[in-house]
N, C-alpha and C. Protein backbone atom coordinates (compact mmCIF):
# COMPACT_ATOMS: atom_id res chain seq x y z
N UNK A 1 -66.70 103.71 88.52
CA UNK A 1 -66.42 104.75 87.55
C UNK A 1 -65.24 105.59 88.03
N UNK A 2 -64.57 106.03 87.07
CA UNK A 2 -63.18 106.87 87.55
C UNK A 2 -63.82 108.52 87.12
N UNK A 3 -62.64 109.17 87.77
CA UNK A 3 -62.93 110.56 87.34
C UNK A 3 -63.26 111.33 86.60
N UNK A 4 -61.97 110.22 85.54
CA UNK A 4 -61.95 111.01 84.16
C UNK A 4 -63.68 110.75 83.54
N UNK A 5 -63.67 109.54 83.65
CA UNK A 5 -65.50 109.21 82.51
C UNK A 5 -66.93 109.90 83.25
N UNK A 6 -66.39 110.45 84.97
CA UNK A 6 -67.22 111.30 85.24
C UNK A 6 -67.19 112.71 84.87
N UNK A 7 -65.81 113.33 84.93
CA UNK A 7 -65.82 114.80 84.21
C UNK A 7 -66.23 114.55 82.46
N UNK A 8 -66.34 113.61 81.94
CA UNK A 8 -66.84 113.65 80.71
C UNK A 8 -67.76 114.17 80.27
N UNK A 9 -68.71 113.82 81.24
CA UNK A 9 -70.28 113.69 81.44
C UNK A 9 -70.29 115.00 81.58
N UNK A 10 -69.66 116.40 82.07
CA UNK A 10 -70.14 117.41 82.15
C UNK A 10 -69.63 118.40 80.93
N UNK A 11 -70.28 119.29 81.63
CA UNK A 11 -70.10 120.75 80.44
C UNK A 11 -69.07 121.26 81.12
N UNK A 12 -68.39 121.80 80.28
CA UNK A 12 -67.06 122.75 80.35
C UNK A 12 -67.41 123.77 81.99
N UNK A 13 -68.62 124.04 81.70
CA UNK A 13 -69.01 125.39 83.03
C UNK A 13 -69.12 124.26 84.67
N UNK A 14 -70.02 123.24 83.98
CA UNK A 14 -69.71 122.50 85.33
C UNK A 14 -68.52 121.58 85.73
N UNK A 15 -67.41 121.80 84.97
CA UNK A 15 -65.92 120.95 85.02
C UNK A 15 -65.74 122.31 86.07
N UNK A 16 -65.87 123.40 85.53
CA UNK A 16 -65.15 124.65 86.18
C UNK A 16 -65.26 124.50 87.09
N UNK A 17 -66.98 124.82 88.00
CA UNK A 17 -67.80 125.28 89.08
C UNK A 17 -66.59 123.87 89.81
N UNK A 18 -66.69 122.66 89.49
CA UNK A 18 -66.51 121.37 90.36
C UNK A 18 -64.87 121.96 90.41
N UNK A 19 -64.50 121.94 89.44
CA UNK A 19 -62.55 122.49 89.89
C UNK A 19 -62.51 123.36 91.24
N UNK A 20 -63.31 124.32 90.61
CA UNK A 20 -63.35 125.67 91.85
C UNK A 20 -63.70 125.29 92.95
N UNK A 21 -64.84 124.08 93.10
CA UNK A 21 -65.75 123.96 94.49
C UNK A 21 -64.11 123.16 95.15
N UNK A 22 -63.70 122.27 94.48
CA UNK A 22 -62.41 121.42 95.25
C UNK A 22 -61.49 122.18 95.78
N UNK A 23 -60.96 123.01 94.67
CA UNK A 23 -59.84 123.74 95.15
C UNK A 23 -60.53 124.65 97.07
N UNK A 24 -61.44 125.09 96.78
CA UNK A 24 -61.95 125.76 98.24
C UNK A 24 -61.97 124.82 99.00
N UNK A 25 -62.63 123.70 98.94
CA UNK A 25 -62.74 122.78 99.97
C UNK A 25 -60.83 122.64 100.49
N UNK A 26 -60.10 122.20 99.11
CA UNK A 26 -59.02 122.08 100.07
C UNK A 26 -57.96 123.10 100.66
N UNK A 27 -58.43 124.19 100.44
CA UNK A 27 -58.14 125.48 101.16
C UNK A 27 -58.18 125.56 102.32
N UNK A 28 -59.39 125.18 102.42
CA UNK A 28 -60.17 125.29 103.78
C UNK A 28 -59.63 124.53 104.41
N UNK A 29 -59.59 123.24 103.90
CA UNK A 29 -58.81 121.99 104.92
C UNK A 29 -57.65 122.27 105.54
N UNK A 30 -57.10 123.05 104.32
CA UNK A 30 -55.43 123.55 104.80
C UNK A 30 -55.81 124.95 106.10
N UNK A 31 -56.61 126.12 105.81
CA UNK A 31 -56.44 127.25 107.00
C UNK A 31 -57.48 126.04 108.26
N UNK A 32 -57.73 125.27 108.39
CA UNK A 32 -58.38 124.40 109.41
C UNK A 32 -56.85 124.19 109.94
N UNK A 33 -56.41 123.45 109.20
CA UNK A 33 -55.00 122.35 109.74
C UNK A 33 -54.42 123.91 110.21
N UNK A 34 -53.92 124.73 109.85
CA UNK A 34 -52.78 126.03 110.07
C UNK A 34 -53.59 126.73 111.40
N UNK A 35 -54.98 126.24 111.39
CA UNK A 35 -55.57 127.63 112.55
C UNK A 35 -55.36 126.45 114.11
N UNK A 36 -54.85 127.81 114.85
CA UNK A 36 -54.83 127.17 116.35
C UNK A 36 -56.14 126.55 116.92
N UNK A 37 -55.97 125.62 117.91
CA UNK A 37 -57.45 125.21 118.37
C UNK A 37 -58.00 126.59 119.23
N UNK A 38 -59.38 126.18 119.23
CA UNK A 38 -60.48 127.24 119.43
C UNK A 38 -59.84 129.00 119.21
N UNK A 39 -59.72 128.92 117.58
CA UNK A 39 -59.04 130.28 117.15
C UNK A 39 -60.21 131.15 117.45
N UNK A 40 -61.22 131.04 117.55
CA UNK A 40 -62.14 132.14 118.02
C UNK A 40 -62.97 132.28 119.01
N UNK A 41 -62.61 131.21 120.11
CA UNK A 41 -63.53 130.57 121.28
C UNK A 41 -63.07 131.81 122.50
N UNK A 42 -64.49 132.06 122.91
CA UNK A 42 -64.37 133.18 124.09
C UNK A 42 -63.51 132.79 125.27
N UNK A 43 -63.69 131.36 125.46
CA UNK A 43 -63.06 130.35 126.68
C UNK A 43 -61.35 130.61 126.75
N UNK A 44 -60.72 130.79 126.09
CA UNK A 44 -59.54 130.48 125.86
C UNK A 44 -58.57 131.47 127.09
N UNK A 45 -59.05 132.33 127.47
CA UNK A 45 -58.29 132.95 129.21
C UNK A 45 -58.37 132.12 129.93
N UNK A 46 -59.58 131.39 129.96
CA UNK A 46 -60.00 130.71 131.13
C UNK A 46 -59.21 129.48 131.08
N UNK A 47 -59.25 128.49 129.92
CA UNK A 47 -58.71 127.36 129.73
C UNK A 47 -57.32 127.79 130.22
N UNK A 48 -56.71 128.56 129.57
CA UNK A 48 -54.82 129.03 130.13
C UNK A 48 -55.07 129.30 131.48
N UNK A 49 -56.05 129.85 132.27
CA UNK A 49 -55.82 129.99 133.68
C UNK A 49 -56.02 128.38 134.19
N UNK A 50 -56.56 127.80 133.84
CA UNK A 50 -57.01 126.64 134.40
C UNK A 50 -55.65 125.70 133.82
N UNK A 51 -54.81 125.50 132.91
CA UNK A 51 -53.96 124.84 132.56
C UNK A 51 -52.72 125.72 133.53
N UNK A 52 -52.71 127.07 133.56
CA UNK A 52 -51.94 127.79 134.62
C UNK A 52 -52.28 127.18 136.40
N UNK A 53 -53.25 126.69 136.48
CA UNK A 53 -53.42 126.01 137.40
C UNK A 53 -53.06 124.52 137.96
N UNK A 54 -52.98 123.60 136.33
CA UNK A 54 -52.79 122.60 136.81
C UNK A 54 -51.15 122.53 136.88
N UNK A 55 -50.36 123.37 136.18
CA UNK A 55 -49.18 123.90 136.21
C UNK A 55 -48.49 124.08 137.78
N UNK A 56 -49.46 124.44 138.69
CA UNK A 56 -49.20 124.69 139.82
C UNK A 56 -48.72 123.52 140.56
N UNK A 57 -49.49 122.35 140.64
CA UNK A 57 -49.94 121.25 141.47
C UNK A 57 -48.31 120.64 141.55
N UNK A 58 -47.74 120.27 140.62
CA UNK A 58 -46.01 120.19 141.11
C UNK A 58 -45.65 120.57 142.68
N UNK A 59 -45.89 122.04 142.32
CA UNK A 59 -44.98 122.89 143.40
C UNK A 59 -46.26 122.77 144.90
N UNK A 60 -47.47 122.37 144.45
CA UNK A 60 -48.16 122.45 145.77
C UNK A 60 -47.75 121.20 146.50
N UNK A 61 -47.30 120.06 145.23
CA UNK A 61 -46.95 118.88 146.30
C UNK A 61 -45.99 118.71 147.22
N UNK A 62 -44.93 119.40 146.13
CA UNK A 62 -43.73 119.64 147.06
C UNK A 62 -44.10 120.64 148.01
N UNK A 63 -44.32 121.59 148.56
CA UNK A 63 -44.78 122.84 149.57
C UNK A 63 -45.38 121.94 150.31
N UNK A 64 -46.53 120.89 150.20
CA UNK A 64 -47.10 120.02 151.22
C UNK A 64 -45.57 119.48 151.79
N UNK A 65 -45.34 118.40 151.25
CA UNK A 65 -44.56 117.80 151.37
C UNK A 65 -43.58 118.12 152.52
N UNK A 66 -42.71 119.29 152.08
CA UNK A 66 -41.18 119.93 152.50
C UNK A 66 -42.69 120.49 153.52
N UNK A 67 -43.22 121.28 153.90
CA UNK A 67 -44.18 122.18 154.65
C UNK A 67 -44.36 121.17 155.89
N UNK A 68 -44.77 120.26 156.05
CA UNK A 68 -45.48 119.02 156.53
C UNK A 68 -43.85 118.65 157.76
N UNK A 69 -42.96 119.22 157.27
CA UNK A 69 -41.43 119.38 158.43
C UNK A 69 -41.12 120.66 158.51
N UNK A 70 -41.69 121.65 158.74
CA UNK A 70 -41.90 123.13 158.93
C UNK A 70 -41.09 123.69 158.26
N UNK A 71 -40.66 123.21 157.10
CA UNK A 71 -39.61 124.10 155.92
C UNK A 71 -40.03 124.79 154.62
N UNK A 72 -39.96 126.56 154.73
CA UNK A 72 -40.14 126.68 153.92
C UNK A 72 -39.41 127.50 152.88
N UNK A 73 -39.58 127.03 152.10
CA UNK A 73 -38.48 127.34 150.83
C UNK A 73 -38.91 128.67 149.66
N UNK A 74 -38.00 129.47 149.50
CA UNK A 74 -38.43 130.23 148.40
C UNK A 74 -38.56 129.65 147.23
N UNK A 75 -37.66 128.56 146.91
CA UNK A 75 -37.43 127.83 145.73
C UNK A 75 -38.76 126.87 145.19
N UNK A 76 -39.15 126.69 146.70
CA UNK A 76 -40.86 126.05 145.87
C UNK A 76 -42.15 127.30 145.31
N UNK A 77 -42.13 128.00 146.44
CA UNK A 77 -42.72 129.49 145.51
C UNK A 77 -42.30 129.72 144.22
N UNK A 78 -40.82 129.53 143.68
CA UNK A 78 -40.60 129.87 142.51
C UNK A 78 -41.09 128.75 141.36
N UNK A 79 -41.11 127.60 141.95
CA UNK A 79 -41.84 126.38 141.33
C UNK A 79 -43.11 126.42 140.67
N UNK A 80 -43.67 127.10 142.28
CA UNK A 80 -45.31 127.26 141.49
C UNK A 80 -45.40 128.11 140.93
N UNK A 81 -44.53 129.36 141.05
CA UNK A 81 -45.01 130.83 139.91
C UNK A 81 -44.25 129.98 138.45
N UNK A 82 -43.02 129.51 138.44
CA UNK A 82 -42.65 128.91 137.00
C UNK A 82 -43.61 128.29 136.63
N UNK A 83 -44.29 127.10 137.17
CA UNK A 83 -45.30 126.02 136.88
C UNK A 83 -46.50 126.83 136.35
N UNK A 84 -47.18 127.98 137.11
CA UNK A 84 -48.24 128.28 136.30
C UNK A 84 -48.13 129.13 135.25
N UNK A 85 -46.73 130.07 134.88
CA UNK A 85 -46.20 130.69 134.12
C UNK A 85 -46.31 130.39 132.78
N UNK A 86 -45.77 129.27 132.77
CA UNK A 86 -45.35 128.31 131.91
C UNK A 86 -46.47 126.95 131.23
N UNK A 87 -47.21 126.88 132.00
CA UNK A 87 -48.70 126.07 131.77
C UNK A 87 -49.11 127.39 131.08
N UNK A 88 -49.39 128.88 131.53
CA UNK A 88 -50.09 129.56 131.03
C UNK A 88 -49.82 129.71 129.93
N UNK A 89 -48.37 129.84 129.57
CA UNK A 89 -47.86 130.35 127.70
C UNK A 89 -48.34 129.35 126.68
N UNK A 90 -47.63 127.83 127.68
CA UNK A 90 -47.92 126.69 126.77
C UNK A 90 -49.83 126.77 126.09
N UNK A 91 -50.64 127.12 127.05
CA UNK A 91 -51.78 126.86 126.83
C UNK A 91 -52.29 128.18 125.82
N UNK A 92 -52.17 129.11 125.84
CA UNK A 92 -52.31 130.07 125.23
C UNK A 92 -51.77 130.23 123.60
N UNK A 93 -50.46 129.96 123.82
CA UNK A 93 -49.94 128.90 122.20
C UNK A 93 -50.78 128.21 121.76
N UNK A 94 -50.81 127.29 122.60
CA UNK A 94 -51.64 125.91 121.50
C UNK A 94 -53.06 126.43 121.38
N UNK A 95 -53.95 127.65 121.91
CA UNK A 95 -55.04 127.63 121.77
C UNK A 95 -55.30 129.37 121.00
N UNK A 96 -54.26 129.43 120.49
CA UNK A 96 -53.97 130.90 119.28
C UNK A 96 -54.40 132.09 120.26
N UNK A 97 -54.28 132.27 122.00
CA UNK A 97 -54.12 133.42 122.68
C UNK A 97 -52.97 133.79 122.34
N UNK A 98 -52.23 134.82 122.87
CA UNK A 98 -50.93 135.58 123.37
C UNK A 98 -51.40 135.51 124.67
N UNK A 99 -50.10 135.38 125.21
CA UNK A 99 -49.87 134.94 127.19
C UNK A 99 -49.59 136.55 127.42
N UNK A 100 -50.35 136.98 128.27
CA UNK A 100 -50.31 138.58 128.59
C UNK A 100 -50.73 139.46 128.01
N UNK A 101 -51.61 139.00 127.22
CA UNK A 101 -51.78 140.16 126.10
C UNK A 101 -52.69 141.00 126.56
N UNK A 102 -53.58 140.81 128.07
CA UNK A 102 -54.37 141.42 128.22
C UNK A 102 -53.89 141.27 130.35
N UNK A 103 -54.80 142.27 130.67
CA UNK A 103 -54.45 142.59 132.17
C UNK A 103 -55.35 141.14 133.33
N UNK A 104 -56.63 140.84 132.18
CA UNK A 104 -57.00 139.51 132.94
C UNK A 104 -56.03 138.70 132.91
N UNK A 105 -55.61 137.98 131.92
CA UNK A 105 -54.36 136.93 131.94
C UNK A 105 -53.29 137.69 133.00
N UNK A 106 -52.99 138.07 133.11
CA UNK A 106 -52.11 139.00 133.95
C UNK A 106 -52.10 138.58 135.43
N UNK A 107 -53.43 139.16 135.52
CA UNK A 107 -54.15 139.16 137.09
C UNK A 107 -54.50 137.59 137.45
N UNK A 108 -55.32 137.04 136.05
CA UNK A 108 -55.54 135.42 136.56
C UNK A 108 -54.17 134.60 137.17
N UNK A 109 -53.03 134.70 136.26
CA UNK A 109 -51.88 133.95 137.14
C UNK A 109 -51.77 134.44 138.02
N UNK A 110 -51.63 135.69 138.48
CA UNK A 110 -51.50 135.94 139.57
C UNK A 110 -52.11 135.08 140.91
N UNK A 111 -53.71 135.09 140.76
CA UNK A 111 -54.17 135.02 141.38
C UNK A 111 -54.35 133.44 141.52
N UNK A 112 -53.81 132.61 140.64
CA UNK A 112 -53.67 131.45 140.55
C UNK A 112 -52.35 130.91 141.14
N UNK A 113 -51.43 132.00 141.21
CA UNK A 113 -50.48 131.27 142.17
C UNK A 113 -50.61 131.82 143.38
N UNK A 114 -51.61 132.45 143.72
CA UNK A 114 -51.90 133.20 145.54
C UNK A 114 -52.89 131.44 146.04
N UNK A 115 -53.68 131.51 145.31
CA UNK A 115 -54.40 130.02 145.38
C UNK A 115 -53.58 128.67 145.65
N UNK A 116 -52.25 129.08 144.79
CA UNK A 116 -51.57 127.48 144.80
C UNK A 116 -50.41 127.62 145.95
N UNK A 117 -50.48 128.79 146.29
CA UNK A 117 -49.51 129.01 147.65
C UNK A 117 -50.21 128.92 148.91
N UNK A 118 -51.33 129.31 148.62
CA UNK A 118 -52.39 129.23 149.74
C UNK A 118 -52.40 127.59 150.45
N UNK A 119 -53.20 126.49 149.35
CA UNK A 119 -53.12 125.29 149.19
C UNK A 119 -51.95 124.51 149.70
N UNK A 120 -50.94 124.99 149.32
CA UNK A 120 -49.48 124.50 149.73
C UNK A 120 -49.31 124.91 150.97
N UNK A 121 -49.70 125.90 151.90
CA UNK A 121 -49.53 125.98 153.14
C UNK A 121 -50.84 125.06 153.70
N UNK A 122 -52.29 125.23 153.43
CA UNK A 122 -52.78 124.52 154.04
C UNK A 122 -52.79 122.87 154.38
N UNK A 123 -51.81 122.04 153.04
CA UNK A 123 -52.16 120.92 152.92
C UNK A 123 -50.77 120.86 154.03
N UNK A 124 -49.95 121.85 154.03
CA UNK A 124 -48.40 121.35 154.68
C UNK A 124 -48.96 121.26 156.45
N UNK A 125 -49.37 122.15 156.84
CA UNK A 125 -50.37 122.34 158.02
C UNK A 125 -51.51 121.17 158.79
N UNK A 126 -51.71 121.01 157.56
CA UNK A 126 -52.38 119.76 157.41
C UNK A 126 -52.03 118.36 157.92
N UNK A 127 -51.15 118.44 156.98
CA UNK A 127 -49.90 116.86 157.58
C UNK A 127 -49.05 117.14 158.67
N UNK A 128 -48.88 118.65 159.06
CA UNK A 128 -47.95 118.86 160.41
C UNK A 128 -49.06 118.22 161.36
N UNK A 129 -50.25 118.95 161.30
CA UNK A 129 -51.64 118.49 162.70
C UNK A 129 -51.65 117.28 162.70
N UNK A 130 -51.97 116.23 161.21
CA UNK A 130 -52.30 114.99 161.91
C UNK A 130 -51.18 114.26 162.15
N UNK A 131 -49.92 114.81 161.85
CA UNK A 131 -48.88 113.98 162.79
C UNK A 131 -48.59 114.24 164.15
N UNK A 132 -49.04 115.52 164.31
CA UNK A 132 -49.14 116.10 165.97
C UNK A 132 -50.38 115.00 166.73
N UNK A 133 -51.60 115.16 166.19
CA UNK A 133 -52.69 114.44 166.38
C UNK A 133 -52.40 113.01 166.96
N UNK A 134 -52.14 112.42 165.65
CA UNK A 134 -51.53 110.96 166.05
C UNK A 134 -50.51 110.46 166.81
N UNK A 135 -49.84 111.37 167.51
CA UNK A 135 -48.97 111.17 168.48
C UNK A 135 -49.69 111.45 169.81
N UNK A 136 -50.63 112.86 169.92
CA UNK A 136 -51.54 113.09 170.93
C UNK A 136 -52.37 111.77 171.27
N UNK A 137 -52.41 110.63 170.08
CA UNK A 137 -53.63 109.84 170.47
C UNK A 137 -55.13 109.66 169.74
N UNK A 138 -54.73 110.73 169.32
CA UNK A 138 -55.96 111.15 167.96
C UNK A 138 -56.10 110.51 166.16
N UNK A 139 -56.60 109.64 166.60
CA UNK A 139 -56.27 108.99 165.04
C UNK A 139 -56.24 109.77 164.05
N UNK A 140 -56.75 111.36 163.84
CA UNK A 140 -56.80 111.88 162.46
C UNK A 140 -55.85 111.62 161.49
N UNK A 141 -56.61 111.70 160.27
CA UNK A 141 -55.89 111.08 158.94
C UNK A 141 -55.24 112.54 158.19
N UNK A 142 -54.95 112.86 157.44
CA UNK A 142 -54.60 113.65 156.78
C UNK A 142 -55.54 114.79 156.17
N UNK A 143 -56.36 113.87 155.29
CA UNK A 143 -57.57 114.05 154.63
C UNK A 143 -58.82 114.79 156.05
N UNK A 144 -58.69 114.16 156.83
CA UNK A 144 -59.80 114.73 158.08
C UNK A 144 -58.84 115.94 158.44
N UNK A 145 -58.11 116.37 158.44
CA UNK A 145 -57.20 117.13 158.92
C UNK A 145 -57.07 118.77 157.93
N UNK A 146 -56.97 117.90 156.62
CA UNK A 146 -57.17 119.33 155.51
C UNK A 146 -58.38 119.57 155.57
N UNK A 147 -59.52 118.70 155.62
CA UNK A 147 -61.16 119.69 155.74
C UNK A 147 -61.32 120.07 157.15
N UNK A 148 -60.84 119.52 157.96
CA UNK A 148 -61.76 120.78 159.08
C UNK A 148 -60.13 121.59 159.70
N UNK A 149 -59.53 122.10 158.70
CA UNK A 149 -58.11 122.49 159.37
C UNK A 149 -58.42 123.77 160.40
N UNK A 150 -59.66 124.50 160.41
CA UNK A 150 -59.84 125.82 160.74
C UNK A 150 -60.18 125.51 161.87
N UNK A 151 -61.13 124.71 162.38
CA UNK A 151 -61.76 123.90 163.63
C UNK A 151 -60.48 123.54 164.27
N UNK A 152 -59.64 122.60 163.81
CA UNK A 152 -58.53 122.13 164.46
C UNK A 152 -57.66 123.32 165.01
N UNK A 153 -57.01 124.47 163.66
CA UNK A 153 -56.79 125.41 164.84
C UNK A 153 -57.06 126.61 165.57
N UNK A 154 -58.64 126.34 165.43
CA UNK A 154 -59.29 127.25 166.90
C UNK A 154 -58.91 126.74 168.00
N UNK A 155 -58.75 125.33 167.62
CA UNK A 155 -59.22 123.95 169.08
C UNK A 155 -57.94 124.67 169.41
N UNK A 156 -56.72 124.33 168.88
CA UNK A 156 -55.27 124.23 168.93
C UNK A 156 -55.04 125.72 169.18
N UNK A 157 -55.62 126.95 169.37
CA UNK A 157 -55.53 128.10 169.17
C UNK A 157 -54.38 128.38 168.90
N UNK A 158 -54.25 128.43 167.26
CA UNK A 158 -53.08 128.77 166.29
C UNK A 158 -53.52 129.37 164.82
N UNK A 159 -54.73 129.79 164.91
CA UNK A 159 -54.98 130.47 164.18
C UNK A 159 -54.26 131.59 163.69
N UNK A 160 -53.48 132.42 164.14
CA UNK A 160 -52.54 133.06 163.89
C UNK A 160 -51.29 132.75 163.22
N UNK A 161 -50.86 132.20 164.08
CA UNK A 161 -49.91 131.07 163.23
C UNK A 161 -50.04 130.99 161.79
N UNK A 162 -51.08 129.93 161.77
CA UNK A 162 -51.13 129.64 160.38
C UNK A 162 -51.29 131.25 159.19
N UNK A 163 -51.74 132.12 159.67
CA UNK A 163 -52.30 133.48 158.96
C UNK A 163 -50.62 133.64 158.75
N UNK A 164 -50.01 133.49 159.86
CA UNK A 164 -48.79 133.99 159.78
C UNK A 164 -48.20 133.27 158.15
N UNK A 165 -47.99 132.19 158.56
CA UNK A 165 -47.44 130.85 157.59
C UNK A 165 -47.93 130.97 156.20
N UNK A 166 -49.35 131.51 156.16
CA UNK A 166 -49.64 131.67 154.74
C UNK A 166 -48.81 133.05 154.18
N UNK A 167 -48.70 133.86 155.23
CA UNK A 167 -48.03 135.57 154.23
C UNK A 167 -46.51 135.03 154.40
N UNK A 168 -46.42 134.39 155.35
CA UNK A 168 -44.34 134.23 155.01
C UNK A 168 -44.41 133.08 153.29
N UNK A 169 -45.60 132.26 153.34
CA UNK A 169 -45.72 131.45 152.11
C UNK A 169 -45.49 132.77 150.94
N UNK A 170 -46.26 133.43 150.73
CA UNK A 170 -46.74 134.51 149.64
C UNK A 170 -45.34 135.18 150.07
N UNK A 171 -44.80 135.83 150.60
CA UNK A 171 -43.39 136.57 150.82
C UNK A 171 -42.35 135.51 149.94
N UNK A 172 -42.65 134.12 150.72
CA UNK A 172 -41.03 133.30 150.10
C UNK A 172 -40.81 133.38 148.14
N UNK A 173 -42.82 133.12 148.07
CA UNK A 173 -43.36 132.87 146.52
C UNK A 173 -42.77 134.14 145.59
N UNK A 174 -42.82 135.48 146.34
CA UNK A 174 -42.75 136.39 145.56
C UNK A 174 -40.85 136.75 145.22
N UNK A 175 -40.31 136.64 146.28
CA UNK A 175 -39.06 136.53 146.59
C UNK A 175 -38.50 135.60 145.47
N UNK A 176 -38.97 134.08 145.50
CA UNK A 176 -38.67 133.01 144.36
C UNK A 176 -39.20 133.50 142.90
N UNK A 177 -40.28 133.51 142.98
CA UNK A 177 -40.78 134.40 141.53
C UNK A 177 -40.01 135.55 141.11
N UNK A 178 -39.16 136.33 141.58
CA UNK A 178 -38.94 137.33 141.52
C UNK A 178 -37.32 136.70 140.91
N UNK A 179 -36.98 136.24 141.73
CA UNK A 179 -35.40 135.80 141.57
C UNK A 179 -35.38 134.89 140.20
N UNK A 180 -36.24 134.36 140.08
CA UNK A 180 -36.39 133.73 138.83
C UNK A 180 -36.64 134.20 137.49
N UNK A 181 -37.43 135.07 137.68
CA UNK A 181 -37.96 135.97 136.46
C UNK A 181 -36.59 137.17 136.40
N UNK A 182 -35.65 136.86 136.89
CA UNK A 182 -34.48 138.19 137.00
C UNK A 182 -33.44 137.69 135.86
N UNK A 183 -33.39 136.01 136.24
CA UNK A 183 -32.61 135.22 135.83
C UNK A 183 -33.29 134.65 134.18
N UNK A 184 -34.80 134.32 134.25
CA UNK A 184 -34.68 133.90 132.74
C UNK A 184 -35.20 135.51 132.35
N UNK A 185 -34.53 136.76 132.15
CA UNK A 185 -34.94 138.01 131.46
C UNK A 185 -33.03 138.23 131.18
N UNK A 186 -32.16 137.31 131.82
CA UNK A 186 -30.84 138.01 131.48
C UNK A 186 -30.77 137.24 130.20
């Protein structure tokens, strides 16, 4: 049966009601399609901190990486503050937040690139010991090396050191973040 020989069948009031019920349905379809994902979901700081996070992982590889030959760069600090910056807006867009609109988002990147600078010194530390290691004679792997890194340097008494290495990390980060955010505001 087609449309037409089904609207036949009704009364003028129920042609209406059925016009009206369609037209809403495809209203709706349309503010569905136009509304951002989870336009009203409580989650949506969290998801941008967490996409602000995976934003990071770039710049932690490189910081391992370049770190792992005792070099450290402001320019990778500025990596990871761009990287989670920029994960954060993107994610906040697509999920109908505003990026900053509030002092948590604010504070979460923040504190998401103290985390991804942190990480980036420990994993660089990491690969410096077990190449020290494996020359000492010590088979450690990399992986054995980033979980018990704290043990290793009590053993190694360089605990300091490294305390050191993480605030010159957070100094280079803020320095790079800083120089960067100077440059995309001109």
């Amino acid at each position: 049966m087609d449309h037409e020989t089904n609207r036949s069948n009704l009364t003028p009031e129920q042609q209406a009601e059925l016009s009206e019920m369609l037209r809403n349905m495809q209203q709706r379809e349309q503010q569905q399609k136009d509304e951002p994902i989870f336009a009203d979901h409580k989650s949506i700081p969290v998801l941008a901190l967490l996409a602000a996070f995976l934003g990071t992982i770039p710049g932690i590889i490189i910081w391992t990486i370049v770190g792992s030959f005792g070099i450290t760069w402001s320019l990778v600090g500025a990596l990871i503050v761009a990287g989670a910056l920029l994960a954060y807006s993107f994610a906040c867009d697509r999920t109908g937040g505003e990026a900053f609109e509030s002092l948590f988002g604010f504070i979460g990147v923040i504190v998401v690139c103290l985390i991804a600078v942190y990480l980036g010194v420990h994993f660089a530390w990491a690969g410096m010991i077990s190449k020290v290691m494996r020359e000492e004679g010590y088979p450690l792997s990399f992986g054995e090396c980033a979980a018990r890194l704290y043990e290793l340097l009590g053993i190694m008494e360089i605990r300091g050191k490294f305390v050191g290495a993480v605030l010159k990390g957070y100094l280079f980060s803020i320095i790079g973040g800083i120089g960067l955010l100077s440059k995309v505001k001109k």
